[in-house]
N, C-alpha and C. Protein backbone atom coordinates (compact mmCIF):
# COMPACT_ATOMS: atom_id res chain seq x y z
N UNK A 1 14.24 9.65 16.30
CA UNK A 1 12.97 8.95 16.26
C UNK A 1 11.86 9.95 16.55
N UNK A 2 10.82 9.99 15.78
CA UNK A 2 9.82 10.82 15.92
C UNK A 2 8.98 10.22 16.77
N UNK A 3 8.24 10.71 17.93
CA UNK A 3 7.49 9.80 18.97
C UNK A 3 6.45 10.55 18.83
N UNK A 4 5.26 10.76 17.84
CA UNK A 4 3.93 11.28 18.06
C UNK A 4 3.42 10.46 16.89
N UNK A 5 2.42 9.62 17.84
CA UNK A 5 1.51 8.71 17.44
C UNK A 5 0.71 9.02 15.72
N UNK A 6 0.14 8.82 14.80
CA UNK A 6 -0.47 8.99 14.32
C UNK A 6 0.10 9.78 12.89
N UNK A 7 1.42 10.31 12.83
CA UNK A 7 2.46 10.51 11.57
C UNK A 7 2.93 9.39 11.70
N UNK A 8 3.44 9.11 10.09
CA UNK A 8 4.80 8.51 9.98
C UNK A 8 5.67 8.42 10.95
N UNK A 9 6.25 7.65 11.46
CA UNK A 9 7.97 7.89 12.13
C UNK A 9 8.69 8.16 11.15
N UNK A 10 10.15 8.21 11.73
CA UNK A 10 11.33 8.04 10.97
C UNK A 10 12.31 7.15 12.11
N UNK A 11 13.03 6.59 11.21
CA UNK A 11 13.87 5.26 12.32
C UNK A 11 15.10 6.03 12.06
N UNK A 12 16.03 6.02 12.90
CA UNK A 12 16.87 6.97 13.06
C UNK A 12 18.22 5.28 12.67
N UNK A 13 19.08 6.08 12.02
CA UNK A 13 20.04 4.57 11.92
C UNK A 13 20.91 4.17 12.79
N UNK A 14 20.50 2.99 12.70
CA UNK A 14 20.87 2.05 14.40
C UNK A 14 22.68 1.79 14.50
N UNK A 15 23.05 2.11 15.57
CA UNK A 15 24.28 2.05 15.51
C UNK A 15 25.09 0.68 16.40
N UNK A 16 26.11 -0.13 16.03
CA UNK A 16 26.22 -1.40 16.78
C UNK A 16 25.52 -2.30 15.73
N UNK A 17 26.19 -3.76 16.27
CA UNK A 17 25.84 -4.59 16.33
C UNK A 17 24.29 -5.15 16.15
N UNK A 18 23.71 -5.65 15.10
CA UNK A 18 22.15 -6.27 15.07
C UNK A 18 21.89 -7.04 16.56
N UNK A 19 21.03 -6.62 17.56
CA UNK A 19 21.06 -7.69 18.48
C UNK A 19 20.65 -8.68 18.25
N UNK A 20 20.73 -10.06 19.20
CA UNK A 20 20.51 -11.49 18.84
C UNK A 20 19.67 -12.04 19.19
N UNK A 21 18.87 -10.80 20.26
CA UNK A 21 17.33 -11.44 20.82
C UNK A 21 16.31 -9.94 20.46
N UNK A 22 15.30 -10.27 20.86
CA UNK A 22 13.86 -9.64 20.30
C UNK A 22 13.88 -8.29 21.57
N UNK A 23 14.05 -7.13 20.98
CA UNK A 23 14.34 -5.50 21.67
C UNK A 23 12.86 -5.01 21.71
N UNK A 24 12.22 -4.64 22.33
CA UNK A 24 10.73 -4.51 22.69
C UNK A 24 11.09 -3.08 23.25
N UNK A 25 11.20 -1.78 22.54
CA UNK A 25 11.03 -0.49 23.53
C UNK A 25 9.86 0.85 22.72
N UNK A 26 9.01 1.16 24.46
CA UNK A 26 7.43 1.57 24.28
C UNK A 26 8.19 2.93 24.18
N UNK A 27 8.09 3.48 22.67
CA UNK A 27 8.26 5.20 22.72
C UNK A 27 7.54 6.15 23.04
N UNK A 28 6.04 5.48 22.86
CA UNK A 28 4.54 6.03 23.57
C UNK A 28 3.84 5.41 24.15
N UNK A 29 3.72 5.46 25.82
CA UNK A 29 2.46 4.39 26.56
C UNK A 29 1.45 4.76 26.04
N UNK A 30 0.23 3.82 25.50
CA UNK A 30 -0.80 3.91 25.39
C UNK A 30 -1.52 3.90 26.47
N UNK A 31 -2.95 4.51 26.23
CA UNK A 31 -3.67 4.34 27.77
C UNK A 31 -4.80 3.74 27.23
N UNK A 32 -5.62 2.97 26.18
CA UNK A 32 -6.32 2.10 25.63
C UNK A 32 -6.24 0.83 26.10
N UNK A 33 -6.97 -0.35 25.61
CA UNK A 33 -7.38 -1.58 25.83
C UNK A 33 -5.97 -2.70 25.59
N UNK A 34 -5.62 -3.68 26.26
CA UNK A 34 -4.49 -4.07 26.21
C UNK A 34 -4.42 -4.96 25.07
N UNK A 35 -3.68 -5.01 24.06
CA UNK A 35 -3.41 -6.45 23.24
C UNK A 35 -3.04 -7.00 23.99
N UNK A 36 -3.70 -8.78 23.73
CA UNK A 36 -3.53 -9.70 24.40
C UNK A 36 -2.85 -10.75 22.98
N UNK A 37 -2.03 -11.98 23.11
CA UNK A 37 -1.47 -12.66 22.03
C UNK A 37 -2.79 -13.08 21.16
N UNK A 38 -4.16 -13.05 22.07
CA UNK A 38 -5.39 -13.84 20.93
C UNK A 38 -6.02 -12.40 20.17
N UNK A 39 -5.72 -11.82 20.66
CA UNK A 39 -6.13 -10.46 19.68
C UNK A 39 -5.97 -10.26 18.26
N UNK A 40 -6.86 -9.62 17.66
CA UNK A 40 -6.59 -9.22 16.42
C UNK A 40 -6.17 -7.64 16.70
N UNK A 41 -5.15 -7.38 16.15
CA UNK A 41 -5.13 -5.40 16.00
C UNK A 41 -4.91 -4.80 14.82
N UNK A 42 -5.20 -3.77 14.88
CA UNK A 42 -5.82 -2.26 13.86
C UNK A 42 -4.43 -1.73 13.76
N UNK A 43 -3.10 -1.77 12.90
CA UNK A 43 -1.97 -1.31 13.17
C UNK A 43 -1.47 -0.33 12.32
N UNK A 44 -0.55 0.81 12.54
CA UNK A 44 -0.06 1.17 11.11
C UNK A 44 1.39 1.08 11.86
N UNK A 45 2.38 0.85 11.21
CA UNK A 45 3.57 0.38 11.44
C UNK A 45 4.82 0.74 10.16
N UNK A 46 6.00 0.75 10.07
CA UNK A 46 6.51 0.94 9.43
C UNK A 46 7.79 0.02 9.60
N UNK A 47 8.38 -0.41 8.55
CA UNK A 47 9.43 -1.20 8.85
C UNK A 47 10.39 -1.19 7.90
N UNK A 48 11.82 -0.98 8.44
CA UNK A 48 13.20 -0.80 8.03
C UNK A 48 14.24 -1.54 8.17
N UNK A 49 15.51 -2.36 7.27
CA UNK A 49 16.15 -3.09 7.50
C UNK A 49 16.95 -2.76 8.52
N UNK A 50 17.64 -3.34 9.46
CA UNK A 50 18.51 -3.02 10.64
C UNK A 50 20.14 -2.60 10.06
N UNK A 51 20.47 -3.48 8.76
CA UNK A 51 21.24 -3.27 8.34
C UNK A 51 21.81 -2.06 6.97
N UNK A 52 20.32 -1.69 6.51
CA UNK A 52 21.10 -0.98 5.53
C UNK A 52 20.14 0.44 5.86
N UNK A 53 18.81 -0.01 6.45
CA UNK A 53 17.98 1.34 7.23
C UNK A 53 17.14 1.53 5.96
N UNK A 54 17.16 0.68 5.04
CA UNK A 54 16.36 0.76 3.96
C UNK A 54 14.89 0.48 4.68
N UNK A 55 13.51 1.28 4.00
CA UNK A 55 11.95 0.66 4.40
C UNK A 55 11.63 -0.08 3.43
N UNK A 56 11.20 -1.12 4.06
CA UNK A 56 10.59 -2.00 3.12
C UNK A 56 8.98 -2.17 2.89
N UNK A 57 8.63 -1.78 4.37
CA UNK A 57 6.87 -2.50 4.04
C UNK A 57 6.63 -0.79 5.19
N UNK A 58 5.30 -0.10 4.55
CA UNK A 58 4.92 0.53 5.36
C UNK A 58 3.59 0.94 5.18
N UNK A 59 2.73 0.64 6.63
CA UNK A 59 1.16 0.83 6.01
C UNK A 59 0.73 2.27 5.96
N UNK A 60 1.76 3.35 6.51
CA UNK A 60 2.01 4.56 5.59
C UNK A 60 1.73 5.26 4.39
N UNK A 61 2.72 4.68 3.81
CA UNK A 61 2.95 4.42 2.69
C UNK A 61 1.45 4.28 1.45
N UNK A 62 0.96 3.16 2.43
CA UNK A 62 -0.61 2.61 1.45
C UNK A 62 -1.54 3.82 2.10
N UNK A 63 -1.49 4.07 2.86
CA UNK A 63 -2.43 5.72 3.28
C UNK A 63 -3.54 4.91 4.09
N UNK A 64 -3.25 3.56 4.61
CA UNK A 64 -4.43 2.88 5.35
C UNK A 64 -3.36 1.48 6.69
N UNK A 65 -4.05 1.57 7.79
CA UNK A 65 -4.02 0.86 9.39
C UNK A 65 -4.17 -0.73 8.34
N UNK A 66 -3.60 -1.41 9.06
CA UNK A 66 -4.58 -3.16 8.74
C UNK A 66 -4.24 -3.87 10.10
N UNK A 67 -5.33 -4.62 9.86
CA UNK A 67 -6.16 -5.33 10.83
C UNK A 67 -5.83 -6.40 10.10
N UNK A 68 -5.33 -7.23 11.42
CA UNK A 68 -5.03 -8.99 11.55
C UNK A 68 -4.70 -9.54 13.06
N UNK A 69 -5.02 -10.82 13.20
CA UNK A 69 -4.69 -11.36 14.32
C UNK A 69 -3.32 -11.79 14.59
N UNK A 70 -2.90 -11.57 15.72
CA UNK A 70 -1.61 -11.58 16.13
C UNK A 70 -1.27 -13.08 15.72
N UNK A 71 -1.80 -14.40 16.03
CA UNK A 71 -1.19 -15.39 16.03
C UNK A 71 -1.14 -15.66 14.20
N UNK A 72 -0.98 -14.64 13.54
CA UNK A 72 -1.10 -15.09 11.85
C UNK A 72 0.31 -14.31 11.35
N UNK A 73 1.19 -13.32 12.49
CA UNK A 73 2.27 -12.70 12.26
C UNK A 73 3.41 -13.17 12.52
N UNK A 74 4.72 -12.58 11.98
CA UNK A 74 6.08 -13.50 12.81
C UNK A 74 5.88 -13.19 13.97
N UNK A 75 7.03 -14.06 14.35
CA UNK A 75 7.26 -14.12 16.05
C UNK A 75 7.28 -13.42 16.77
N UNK A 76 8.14 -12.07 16.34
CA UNK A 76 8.75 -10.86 16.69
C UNK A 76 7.47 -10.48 17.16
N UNK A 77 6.55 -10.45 16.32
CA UNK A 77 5.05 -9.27 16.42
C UNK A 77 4.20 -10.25 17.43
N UNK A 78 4.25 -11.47 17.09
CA UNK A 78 3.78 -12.08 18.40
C UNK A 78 4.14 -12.13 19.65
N UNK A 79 5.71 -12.00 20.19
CA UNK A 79 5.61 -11.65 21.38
C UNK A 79 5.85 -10.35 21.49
N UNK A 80 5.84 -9.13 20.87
CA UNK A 80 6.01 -7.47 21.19
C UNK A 80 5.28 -6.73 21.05
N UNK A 81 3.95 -7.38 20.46
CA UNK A 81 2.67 -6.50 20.47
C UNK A 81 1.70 -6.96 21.85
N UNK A 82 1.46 -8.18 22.38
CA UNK A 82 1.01 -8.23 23.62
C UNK A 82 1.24 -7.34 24.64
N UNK A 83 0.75 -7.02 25.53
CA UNK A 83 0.81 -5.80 26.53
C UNK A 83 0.74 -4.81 26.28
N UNK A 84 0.81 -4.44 24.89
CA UNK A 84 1.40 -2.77 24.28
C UNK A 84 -0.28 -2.33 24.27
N UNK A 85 -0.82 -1.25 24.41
CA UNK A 85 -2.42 -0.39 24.87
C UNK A 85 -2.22 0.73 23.58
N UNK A 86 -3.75 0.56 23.23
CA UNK A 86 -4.18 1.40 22.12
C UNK A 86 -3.86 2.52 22.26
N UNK A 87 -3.22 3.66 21.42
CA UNK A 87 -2.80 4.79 21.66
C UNK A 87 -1.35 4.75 21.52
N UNK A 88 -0.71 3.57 21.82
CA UNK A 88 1.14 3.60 22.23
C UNK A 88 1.57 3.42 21.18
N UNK A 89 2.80 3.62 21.14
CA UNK A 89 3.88 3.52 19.69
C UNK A 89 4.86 2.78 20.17
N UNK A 90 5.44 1.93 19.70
CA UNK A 90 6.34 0.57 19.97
C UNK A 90 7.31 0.20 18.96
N UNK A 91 8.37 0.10 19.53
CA UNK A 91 9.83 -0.22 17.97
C UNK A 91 10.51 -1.42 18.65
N UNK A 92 10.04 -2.11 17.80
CA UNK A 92 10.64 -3.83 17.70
C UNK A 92 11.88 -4.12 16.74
N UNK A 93 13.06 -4.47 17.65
CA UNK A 93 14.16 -5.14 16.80
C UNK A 93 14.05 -6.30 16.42
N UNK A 94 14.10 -6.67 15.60
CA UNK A 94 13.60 -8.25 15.78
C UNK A 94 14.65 -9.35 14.37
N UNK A 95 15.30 -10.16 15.21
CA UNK A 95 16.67 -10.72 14.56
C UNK A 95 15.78 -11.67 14.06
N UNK A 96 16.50 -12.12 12.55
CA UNK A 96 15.82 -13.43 12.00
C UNK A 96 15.36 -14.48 12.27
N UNK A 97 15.64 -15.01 13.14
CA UNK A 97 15.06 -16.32 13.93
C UNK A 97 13.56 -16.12 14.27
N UNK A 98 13.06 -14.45 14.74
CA UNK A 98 11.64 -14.20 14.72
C UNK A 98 11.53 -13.16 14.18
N UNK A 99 12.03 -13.61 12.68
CA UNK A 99 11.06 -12.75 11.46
C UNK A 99 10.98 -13.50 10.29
N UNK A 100 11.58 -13.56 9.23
CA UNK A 100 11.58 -14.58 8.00
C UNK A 100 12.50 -15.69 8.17
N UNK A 101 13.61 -15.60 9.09
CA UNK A 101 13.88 -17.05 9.23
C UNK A 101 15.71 -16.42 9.15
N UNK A 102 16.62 -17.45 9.16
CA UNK A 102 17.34 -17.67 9.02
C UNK A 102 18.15 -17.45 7.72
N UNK A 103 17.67 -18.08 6.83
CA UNK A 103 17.93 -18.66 5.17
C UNK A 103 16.67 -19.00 4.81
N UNK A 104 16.28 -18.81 3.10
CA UNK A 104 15.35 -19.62 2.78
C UNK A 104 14.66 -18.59 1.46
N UNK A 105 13.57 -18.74 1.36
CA UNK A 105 13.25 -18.15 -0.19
C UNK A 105 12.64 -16.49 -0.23
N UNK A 106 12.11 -16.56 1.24
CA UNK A 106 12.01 -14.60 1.38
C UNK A 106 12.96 -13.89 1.35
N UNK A 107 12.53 -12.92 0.47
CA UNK A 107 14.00 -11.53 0.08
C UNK A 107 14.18 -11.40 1.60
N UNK A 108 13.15 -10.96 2.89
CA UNK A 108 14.00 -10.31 4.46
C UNK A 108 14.60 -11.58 5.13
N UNK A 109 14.91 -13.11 4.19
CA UNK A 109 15.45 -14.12 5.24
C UNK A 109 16.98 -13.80 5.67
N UNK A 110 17.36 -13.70 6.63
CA UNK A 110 18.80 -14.03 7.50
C UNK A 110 19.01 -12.13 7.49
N UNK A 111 17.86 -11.54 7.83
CA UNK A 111 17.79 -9.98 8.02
C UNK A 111 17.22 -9.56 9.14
N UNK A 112 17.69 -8.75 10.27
CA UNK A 112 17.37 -8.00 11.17
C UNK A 112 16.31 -6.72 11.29
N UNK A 113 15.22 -6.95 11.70
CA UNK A 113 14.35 -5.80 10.87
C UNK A 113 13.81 -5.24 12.13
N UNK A 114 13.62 -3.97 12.04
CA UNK A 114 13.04 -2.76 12.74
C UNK A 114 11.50 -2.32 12.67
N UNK A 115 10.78 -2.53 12.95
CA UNK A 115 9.49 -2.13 13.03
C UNK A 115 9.28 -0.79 13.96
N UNK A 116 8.34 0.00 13.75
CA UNK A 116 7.87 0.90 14.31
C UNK A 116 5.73 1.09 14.16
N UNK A 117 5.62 0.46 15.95
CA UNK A 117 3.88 -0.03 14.98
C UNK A 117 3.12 1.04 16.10
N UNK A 118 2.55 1.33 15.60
CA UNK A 118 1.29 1.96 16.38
C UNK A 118 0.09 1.65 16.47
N UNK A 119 -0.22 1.40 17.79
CA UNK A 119 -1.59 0.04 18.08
C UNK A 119 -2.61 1.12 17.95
N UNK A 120 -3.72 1.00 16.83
CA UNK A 120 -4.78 1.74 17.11
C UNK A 120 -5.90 1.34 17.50
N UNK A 121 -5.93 -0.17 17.71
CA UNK A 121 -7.77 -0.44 18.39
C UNK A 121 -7.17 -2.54 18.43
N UNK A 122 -7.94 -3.09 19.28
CA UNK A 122 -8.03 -4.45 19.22
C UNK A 122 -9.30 -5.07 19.53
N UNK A 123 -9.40 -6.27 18.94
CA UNK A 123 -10.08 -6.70 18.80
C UNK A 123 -9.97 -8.15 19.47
């Protein structure tokens, strides 16, 4: 895992078992303003299936951060971006139940997905 804020990461492939609850670990404390759950934040993040380590969505990738309010994201990002301070880098496991669901009509439903987000400002 690459831990300096502001490159790309790389997610290193996860070994074990998908866990069955929501894995919240800070690879960089931020020392910035705290997200709170009513916040909107400024993010760039990257995200990889748990199972095959494939990326699927990365704001990388688009060469640009986006900005949205936390209560408009899955679950996962709603409870693992609160507390996390501008500046920090944060990798969320996050099992289907809080991400696309279980089953159902999204390609990531009944998928374990890996995020890697880096909080750059809130609002």
């Amino acid at each position: 895992m690459t831990e300096t804020p502001m490159t790309k990461p790389e997610i290193e492939f996860p070994e074990g078992p998908a866990p069955t609850e929501l894995q919240i670990v800070d690879l960089v404390e931020g020392s910035g303003e705290e997200a709170l759950a009513s916040s909107t934040v400024d993010v760039h993040y990257l995200g990889v299936e748990f199972d095959s380590g494939e990326e699927f969505d990365s704001s990388w990738g688009r060469g640009e951060s986006i900005n949205f309010p936390l209560r408009a994201l899955i679950q996962g990002w709603q409870v693992g971006i609160p507390g996390m301070k501008v500046g920090g880098r944060r990798k969320l496991i996050v099992p289907p139940a809080q991400a696309y669901g279980t089953s159902g009509g999204h390609p990531l439903a009944g998928k374990t997905l890996i995020f890697v987000i880096d909080l750059l400002g809130v609002s």
